[in-house]
C-alpha atoms as a PDB file:
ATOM      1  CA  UNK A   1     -20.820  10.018   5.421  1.00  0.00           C
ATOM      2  CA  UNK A   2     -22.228   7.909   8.137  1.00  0.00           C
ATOM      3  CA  UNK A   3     -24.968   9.576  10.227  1.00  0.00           C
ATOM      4  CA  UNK A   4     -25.091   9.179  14.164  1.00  0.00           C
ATOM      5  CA  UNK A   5     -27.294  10.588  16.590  1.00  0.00           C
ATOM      6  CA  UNK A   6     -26.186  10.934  20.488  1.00  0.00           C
ATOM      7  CA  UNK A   7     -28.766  10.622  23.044  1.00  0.00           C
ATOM      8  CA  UNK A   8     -27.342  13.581  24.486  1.00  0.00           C
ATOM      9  CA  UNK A   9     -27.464  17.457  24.971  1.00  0.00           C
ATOM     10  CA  UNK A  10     -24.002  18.043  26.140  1.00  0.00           C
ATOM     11  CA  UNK A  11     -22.132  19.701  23.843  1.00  0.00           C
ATOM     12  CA  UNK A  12     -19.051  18.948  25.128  1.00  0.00           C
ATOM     13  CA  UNK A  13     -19.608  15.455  25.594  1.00  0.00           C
ATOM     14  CA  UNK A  14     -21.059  15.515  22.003  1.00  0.00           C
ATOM     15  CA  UNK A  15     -17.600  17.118  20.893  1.00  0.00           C
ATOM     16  CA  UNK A  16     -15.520  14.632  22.546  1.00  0.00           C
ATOM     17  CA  UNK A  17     -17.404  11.561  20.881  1.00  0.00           C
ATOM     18  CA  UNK A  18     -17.105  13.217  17.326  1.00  0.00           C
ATOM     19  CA  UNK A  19     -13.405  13.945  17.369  1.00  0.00           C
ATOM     20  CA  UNK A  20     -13.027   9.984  18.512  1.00  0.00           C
ATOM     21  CA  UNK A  21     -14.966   9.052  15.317  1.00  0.00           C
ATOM     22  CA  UNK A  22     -13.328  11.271  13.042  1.00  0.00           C
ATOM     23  CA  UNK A  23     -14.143  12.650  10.019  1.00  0.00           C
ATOM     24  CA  UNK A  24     -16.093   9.056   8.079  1.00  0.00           C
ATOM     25  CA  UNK A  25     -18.640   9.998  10.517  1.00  0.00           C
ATOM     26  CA  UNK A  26     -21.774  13.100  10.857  1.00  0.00           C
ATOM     27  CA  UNK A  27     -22.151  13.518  14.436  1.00  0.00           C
ATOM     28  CA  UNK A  28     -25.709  15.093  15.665  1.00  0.00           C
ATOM     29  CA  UNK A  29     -27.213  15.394  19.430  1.00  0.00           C
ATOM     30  CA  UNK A  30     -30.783  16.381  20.556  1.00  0.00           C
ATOM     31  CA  UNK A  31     -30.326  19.934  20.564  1.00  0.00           C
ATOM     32  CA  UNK A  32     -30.586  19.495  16.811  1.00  0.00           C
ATOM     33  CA  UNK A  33     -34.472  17.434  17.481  1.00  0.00           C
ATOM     34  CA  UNK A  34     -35.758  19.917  20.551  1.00  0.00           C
ATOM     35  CA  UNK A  35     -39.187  17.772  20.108  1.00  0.00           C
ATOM     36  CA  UNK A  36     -37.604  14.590  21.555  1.00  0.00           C
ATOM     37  CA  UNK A  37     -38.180  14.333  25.335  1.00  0.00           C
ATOM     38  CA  UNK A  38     -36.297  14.460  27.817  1.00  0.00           C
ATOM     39  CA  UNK A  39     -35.498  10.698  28.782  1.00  0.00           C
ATOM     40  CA  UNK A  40     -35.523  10.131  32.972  1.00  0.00           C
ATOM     41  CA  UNK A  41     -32.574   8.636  33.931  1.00  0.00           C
ATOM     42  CA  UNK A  42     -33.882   6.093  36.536  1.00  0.00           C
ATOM     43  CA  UNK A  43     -31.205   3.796  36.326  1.00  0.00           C
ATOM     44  CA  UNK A  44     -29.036   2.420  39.014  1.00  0.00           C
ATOM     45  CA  UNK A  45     -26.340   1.917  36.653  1.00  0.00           C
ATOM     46  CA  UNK A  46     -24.717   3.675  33.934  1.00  0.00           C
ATOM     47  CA  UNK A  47     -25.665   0.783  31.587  1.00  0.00           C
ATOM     48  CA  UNK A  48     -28.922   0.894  32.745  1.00  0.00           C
ATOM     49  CA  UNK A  49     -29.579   4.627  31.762  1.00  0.00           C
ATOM     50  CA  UNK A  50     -27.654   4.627  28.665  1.00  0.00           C
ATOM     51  CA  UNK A  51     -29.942   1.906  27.678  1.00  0.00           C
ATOM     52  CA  UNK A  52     -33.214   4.105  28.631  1.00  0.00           C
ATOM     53  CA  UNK A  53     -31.713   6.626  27.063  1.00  0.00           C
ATOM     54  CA  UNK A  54     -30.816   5.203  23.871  1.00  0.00           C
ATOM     55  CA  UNK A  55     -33.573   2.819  23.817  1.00  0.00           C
ATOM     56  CA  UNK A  56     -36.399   5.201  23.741  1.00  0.00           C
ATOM     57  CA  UNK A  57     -34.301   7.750  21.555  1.00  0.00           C
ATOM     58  CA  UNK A  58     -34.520   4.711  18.685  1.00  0.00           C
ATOM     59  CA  UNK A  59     -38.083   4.175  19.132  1.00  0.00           C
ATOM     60  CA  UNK A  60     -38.653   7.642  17.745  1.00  0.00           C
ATOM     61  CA  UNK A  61     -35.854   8.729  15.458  1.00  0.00           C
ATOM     62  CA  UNK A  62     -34.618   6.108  12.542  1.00  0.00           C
ATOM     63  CA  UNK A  63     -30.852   5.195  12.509  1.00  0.00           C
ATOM     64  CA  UNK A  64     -28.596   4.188  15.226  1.00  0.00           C
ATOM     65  CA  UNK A  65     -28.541   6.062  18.512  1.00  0.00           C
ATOM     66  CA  UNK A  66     -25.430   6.185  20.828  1.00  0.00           C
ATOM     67  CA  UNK A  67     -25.696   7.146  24.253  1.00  0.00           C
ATOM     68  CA  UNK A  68     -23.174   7.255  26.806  1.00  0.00           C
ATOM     69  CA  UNK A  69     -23.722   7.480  30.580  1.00  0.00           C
ATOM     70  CA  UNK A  70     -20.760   8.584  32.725  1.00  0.00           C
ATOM     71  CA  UNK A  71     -19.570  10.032  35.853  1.00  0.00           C
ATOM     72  CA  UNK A  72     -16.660   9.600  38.851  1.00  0.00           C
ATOM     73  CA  UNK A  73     -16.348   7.228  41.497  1.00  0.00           C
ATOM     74  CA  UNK A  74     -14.352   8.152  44.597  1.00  0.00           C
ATOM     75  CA  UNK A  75     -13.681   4.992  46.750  1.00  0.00           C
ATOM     76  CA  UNK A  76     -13.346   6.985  50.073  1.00  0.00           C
ATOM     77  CA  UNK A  77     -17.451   8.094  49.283  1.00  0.00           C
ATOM     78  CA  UNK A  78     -18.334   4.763  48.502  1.00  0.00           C
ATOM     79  CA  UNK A  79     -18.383   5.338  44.974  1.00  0.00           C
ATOM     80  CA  UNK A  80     -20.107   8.643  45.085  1.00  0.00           C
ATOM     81  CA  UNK A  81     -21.248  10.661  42.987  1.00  0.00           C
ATOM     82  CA  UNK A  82     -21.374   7.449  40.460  1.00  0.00           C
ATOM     83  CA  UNK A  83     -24.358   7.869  38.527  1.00  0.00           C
ATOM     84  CA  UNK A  84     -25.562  10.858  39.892  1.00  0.00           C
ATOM     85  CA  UNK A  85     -22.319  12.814  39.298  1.00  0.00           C
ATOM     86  CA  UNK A  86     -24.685  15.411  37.230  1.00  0.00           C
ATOM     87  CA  UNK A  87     -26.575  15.935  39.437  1.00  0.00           C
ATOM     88  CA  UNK A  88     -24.679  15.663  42.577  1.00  0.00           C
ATOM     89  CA  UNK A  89     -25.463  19.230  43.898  1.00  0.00           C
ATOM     90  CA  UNK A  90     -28.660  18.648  43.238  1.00  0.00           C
ATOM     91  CA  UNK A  91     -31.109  18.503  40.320  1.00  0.00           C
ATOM     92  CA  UNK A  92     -30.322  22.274  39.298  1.00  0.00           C
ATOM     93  CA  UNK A  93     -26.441  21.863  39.459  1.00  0.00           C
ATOM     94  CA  UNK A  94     -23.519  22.474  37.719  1.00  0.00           C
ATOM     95  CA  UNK A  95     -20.305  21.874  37.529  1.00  0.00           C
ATOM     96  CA  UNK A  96     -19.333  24.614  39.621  1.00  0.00           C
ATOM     97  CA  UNK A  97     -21.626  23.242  42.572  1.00  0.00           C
ATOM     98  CA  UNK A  98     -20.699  19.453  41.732  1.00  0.00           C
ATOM     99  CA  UNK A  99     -17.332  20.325  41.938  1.00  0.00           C
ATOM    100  CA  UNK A 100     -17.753  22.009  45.705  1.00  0.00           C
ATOM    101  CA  UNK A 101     -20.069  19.622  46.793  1.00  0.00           C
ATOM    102  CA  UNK A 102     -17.336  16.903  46.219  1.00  0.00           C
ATOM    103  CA  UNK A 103     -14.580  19.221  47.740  1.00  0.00           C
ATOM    104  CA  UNK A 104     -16.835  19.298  51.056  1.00  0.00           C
ATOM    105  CA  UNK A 105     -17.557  15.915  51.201  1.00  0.00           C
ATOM    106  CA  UNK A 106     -13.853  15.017  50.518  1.00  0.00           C
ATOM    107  CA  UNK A 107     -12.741  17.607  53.759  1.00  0.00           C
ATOM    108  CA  UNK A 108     -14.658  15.331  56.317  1.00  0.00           C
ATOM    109  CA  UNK A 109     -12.587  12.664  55.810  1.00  0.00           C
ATOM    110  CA  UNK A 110      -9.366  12.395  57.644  1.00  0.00           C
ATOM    111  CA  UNK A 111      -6.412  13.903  56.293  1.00  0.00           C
ATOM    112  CA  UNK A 112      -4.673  11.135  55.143  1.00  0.00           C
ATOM    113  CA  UNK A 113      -7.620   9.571  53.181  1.00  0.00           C
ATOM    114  CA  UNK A 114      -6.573   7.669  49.893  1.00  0.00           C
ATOM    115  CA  UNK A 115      -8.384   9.882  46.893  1.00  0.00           C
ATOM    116  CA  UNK A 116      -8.663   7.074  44.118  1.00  0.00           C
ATOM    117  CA  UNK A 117     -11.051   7.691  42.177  1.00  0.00           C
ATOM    118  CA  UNK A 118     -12.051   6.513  38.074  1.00  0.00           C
ATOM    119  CA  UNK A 119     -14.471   7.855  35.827  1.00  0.00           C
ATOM    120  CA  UNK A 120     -16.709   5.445  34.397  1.00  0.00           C
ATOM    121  CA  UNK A 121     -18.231   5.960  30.918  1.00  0.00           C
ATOM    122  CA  UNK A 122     -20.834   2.641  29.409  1.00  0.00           C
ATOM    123  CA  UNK A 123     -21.818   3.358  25.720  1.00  0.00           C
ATOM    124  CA  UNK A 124     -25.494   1.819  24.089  1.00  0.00           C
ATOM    125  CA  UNK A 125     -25.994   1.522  20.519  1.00  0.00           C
ATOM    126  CA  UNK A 126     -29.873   1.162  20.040  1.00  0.00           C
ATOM    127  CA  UNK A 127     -31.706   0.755  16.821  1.00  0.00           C
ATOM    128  CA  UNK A 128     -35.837   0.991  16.199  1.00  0.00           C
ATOM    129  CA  UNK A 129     -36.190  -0.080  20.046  1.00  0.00           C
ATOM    130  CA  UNK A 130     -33.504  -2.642  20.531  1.00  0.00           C
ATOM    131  CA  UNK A 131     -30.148  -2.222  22.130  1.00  0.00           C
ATOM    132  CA  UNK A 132     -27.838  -3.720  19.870  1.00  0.00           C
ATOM    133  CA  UNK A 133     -24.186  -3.434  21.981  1.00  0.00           C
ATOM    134  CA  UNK A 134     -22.713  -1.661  24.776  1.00  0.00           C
ATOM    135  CA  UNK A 135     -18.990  -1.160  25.694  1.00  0.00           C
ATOM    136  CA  UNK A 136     -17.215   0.038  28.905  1.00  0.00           C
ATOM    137  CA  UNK A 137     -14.374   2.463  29.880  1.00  0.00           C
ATOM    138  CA  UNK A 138     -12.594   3.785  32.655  1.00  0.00           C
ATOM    139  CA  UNK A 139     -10.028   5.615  33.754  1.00  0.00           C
ATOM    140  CA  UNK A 140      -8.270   5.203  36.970  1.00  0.00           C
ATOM    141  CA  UNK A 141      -6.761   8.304  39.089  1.00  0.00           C
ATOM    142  CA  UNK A 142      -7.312  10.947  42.169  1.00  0.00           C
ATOM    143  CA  UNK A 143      -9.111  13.518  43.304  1.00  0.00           C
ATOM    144  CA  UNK A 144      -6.797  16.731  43.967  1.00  0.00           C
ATOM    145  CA  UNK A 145      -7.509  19.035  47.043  1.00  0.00           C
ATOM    146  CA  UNK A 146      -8.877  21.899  44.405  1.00  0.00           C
ATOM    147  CA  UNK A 147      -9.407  22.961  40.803  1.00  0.00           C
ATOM    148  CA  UNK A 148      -6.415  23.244  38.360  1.00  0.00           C
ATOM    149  CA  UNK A 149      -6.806  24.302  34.727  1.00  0.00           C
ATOM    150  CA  UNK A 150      -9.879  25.322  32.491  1.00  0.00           C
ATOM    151  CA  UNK A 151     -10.027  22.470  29.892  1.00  0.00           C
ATOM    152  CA  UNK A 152     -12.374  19.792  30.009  1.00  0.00           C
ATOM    153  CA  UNK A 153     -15.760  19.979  32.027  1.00  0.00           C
ATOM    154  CA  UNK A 154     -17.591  18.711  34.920  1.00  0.00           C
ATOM    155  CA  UNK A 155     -14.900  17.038  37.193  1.00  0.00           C
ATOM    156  CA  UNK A 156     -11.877  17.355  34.876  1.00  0.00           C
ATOM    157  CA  UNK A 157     -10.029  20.460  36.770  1.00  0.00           C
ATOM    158  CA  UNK A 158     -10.167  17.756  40.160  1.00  0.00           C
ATOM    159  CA  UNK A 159      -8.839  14.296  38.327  1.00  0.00           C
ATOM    160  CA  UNK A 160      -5.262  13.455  37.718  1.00  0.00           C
ATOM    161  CA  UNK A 161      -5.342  10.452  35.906  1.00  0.00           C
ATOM    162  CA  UNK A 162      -3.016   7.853  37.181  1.00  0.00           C
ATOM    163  CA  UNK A 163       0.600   8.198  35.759  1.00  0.00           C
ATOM    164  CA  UNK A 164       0.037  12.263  35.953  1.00  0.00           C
ATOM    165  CA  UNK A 165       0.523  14.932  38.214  1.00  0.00           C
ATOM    166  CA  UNK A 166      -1.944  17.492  36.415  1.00  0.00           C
ATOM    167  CA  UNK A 167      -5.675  17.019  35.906  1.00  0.00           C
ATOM    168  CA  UNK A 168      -7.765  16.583  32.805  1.00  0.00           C
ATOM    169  CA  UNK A 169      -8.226  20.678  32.838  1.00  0.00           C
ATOM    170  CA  UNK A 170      -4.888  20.705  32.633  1.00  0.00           C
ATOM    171  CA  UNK A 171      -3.798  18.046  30.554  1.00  0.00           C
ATOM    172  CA  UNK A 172      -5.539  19.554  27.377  1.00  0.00           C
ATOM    173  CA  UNK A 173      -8.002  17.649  24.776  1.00  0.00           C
ATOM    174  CA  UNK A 174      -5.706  15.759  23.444  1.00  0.00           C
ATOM    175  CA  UNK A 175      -4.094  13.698  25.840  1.00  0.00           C
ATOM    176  CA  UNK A 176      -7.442  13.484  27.625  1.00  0.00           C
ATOM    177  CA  UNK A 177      -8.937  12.185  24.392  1.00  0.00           C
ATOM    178  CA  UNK A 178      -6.465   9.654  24.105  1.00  0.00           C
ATOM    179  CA  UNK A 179      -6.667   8.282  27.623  1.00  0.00           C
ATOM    180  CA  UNK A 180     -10.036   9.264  28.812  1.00  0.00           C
ATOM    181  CA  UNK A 181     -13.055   7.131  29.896  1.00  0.00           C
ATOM    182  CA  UNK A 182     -15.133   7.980  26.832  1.00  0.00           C
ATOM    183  CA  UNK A 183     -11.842   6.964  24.608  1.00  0.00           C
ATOM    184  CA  UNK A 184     -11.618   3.674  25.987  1.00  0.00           C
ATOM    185  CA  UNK A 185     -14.990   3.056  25.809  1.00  0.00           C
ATOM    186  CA  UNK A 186     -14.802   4.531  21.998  1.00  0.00           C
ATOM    187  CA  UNK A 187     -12.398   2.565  20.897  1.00  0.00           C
ATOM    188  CA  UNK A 188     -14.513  -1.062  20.942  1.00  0.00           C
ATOM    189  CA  UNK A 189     -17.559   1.097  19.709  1.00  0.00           C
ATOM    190  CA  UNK A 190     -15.821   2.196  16.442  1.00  0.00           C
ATOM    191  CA  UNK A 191     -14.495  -1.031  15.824  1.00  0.00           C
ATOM    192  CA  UNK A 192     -18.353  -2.606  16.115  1.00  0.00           C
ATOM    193  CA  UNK A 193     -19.170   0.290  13.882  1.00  0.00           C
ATOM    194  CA  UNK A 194     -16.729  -1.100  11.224  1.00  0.00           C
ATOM    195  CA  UNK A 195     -17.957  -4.211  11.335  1.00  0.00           C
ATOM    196  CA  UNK A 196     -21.624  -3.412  11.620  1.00  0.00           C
ATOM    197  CA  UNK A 197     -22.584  -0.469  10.127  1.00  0.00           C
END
């Protein structure tokens, strides 16, 4: 079984990327290695902090490292939160606060304000330093006027991706995973891995 370490520790975003692979591949995160550091996302781009991220992760673990850097854009906020859509609230948020904070911020705008919005997700596979690929997904939809349904995470119980009337909380794992940011990012990612790895 193929080994892969993610550059991450989210659970659920570690989840998500190992039911995309399937069962070929041994998913781990960094909650499995608490010695690695924490890698400052300094970035002004998702690719650019996937990269770090991934990057420095290789440069102290052998094997390839995946990392994934994602969030929501809302055109009305100028493409807010973007890549600080973890920590939109604040350094100590959480979903909870993101989630209001973008509610608030959503109410000053007049009523009839377009709420298009896509999540972004960029993927890096690094190696021993290098970055050796990187692949790009989106999903394009709007921000509801509150939270429906308790699947997903972060902004999922706001988003209803386009062609839907019900959010990613409500939607359920499966469709989400099927249609998601992440999954259309995965899906170039596991065809490199086939090729290379």
């Amino acid at each position: 079984m193929k080994q892969i370490l993610i550059a991450t520790r989210n659970a659920h975003k570690t989840e998500e990327i190992q039911a995309m692979l399937g069962s070929g591949y041994q998913v781990s995160d960094l909650t499995s290695q608490p010695d690695l550091p924490e890698v400052d996302e300094t970035g002004t781009t998702f690719l650019e902090n996937a990269t770090l991220k991934a990057v420095e992760i290789s440069q102290l673990v052998d094997g390839l490292i995946i990392s994934d850097d994602s969030g929501l854009e809302v055109d009305a906020l100028g493409g807010d939160p973007g890549v600080y859509s973890a920590r939109y609230a604040g350094e100590d948020g959480n979903d909870a606060a993101n989630n209001a904070k973008l509610l608030t911020e959503l109410a000053k705008l007049p009523d009839d304000t377009v709420r298009s919005a896509r999540f972004r997700c960029v993927i890096v596979v690094a190696k021993n330093g290098e970055r050796l690929a990187h692949f790009d997904g989106t999903v394009e939809g709007r921000i509801l006027d509150a939270e429906y349904g308790d699947n997903g995470f972060g902004y999922d119980p706001m988003f209803a991706p386009a062609g839907h009337d019900q959010t990613f909380g409500q939607l359920g794992e499966e469709i989400k995973n099927g249609m998601s940011h992440r999954a259309n990012a995965m899906q170039p990612l596991i065809s490199w891995l086939k090729e290379n790895y």
